[in-house]
N, C-alpha and C. Protein backbone atom coordinates (compact mmCIF):
# COMPACT_ATOMS: atom_id res chain seq x y z
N UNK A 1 0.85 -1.16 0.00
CA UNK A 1 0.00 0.00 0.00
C UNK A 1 0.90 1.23 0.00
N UNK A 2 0.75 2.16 -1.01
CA UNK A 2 1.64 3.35 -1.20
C UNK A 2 0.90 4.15 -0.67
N UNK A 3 1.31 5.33 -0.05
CA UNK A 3 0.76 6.62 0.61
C UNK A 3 1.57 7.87 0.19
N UNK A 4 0.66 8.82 -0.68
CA UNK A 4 1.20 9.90 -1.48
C UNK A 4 2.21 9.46 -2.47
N UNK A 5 3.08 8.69 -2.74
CA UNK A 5 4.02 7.99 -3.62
C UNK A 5 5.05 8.46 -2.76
N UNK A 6 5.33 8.64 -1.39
CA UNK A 6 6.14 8.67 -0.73
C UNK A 6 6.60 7.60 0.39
N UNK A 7 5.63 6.56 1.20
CA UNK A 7 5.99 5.68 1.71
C UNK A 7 4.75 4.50 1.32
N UNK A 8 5.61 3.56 1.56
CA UNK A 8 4.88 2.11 1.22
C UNK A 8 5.04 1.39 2.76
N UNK A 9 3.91 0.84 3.05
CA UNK A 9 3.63 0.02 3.86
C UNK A 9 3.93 -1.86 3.23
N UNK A 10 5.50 -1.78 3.96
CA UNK A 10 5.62 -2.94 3.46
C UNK A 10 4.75 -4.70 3.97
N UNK A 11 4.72 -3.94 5.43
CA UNK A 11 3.83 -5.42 5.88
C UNK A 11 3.66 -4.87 7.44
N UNK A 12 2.95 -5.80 7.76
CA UNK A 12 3.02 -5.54 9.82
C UNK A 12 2.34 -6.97 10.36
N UNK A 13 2.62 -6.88 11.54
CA UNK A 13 1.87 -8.08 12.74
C UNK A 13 1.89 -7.47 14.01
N UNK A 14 0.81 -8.18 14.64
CA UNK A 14 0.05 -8.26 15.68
C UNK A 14 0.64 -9.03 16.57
N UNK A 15 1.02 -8.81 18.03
CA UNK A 15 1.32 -9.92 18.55
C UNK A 15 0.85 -9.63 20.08
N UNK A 16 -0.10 -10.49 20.15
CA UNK A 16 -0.96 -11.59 19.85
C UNK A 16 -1.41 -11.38 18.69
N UNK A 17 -1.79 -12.29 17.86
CA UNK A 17 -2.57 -12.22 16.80
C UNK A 17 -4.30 -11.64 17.15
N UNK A 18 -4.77 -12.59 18.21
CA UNK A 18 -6.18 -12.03 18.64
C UNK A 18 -5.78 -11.79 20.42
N UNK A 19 -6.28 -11.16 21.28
CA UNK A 19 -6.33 -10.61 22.53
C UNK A 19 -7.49 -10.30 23.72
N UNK A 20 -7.24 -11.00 24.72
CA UNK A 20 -8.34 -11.24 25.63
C UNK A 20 -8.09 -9.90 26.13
N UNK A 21 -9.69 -9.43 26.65
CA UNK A 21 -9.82 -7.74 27.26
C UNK A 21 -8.17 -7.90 28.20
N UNK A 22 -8.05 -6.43 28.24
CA UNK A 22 -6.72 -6.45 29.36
C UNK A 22 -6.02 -6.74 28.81
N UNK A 23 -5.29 -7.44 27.71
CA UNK A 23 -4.31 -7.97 27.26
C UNK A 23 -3.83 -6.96 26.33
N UNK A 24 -2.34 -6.77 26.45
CA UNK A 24 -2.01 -5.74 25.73
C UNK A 24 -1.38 -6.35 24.21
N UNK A 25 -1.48 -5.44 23.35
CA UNK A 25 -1.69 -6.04 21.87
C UNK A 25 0.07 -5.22 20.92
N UNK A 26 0.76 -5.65 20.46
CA UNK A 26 2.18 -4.84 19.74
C UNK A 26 1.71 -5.09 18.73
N UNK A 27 1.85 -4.30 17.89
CA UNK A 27 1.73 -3.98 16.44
C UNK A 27 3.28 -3.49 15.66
N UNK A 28 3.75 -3.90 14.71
CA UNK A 28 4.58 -3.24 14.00
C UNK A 28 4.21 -3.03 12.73
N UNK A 29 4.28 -2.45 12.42
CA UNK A 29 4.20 -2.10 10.84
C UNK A 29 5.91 -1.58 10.07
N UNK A 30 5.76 -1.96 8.91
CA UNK A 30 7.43 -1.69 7.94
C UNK A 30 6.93 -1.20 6.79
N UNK A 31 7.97 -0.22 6.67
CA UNK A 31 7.90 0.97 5.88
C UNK A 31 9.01 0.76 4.92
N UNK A 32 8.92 1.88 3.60
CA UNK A 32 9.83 1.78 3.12
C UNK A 32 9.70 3.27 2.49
N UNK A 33 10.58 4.11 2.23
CA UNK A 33 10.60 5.69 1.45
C UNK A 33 10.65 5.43 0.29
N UNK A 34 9.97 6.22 -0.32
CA UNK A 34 10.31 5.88 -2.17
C UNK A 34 10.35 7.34 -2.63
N UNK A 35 10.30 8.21 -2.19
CA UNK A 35 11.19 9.46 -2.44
C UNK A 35 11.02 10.24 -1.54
N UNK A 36 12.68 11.32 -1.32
CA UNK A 36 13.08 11.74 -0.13
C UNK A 36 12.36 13.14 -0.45
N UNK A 37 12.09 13.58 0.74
CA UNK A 37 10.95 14.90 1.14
C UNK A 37 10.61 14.54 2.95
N UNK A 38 11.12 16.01 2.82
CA UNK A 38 11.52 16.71 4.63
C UNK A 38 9.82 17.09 5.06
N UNK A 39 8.98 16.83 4.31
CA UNK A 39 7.60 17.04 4.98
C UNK A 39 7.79 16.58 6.16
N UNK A 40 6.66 17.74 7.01
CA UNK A 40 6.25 16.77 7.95
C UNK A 40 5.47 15.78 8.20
N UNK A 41 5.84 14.61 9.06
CA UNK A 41 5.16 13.47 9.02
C UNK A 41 4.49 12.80 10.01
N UNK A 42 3.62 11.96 10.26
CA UNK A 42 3.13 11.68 11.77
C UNK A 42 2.29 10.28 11.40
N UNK A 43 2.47 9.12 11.74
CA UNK A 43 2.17 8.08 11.71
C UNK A 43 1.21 7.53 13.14
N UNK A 44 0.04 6.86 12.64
CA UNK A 44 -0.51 6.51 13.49
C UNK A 44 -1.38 5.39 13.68
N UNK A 45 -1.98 4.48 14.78
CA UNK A 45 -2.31 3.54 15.05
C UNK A 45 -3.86 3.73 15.48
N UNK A 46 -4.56 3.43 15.24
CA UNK A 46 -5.90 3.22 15.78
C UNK A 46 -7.05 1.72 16.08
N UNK A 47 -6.40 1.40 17.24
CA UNK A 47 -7.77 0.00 17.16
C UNK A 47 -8.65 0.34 17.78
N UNK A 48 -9.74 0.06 16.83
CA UNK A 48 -10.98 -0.40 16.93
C UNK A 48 -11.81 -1.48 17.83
N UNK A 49 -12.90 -1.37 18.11
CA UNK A 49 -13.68 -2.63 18.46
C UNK A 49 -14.67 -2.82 17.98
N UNK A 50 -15.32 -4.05 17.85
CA UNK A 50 -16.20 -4.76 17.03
C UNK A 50 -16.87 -3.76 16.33
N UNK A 51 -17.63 -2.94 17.32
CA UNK A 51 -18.53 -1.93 16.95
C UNK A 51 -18.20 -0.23 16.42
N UNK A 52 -16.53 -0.26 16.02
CA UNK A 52 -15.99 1.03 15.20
C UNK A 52 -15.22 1.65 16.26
N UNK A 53 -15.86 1.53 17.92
CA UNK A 53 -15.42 2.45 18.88
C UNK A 53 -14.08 2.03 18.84
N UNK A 54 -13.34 3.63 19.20
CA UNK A 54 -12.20 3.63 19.28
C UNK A 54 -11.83 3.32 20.86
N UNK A 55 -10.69 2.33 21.02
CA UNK A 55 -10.05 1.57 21.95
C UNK A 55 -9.05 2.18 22.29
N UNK A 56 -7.95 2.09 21.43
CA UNK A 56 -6.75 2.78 21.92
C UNK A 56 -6.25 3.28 20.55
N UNK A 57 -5.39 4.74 20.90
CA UNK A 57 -4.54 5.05 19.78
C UNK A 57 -3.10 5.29 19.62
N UNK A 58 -2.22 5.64 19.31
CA UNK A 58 -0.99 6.01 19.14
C UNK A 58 -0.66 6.46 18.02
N UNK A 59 -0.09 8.23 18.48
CA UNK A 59 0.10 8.97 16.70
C UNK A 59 1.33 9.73 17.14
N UNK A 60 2.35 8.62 16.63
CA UNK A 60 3.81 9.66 16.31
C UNK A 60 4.95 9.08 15.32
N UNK A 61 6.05 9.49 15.33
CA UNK A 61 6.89 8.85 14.69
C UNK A 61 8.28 9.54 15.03
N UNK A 62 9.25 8.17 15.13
CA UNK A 62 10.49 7.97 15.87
C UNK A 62 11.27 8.25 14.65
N UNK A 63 11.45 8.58 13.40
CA UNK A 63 12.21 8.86 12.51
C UNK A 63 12.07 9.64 11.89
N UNK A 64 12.84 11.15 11.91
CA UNK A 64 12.96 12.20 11.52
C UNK A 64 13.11 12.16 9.23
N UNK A 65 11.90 12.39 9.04
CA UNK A 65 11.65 12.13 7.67
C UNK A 65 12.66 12.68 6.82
N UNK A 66 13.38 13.79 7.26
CA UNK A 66 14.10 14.42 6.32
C UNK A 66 16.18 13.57 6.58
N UNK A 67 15.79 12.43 7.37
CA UNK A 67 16.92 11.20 7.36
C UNK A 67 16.88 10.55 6.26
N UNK A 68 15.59 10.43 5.62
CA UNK A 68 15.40 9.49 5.10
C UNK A 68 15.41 8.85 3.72
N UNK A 69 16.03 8.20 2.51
CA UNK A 69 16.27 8.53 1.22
C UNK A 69 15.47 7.37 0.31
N UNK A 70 15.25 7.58 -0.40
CA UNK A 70 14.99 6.62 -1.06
C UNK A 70 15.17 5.07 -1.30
N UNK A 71 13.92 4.28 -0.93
CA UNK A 71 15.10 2.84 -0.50
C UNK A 71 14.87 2.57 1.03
N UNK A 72 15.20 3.33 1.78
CA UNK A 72 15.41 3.54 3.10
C UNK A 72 14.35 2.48 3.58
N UNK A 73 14.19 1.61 4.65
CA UNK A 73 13.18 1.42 5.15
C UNK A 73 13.33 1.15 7.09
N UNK A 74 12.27 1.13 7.83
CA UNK A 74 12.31 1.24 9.12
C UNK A 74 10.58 0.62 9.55
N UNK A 75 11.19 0.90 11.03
CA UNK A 75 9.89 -0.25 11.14
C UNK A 75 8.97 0.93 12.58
N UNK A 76 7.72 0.79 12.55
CA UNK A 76 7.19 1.31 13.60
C UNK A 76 6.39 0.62 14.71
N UNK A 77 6.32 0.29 15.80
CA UNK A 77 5.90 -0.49 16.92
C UNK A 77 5.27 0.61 17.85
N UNK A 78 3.90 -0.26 17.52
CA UNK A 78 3.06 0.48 18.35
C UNK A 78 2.66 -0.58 19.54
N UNK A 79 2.27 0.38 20.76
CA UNK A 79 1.74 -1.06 21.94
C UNK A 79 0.45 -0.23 22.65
């Protein structure tokens, strides 16, 4: 999945795959740059439950975009 023709979502997992209430859930997702641009950037996580409501979120990002070149790829872990 490309976003703006600037990063591709190369893949991610869940771990646990599925999660009993209380149980805390890691997510990673992997990225890759496909052209370099110092925009600003902000990556984020949102799960859901059954019914759309939002559960938990997390919106940031640990890698300063204008590091980053073409090619480049990195990974983001959300918990």
């Amino acid at each position: 999945m490309t976003f703006d023709g600037r990063w591709v979502l190369i893949g991610y997992e869940a771990r646990p795959a599925q999660a009993r209430p209380s149980e805390t859930i890691r997510v990673l997702t992997y990225w890759r740059a496909e052209r370099a641009d110092a925009s600003p950037l902000i990556m984020f996580a949102h799960l859901l439950g059954p019914d759309g409501t939002l559960i938990a979120q997390e919106d940031r990002l640990d890698v300063a975009p204008e590091t980053l070149h073409p090619g480049d790829e990195f990974y983001r872990h959300f918990v």
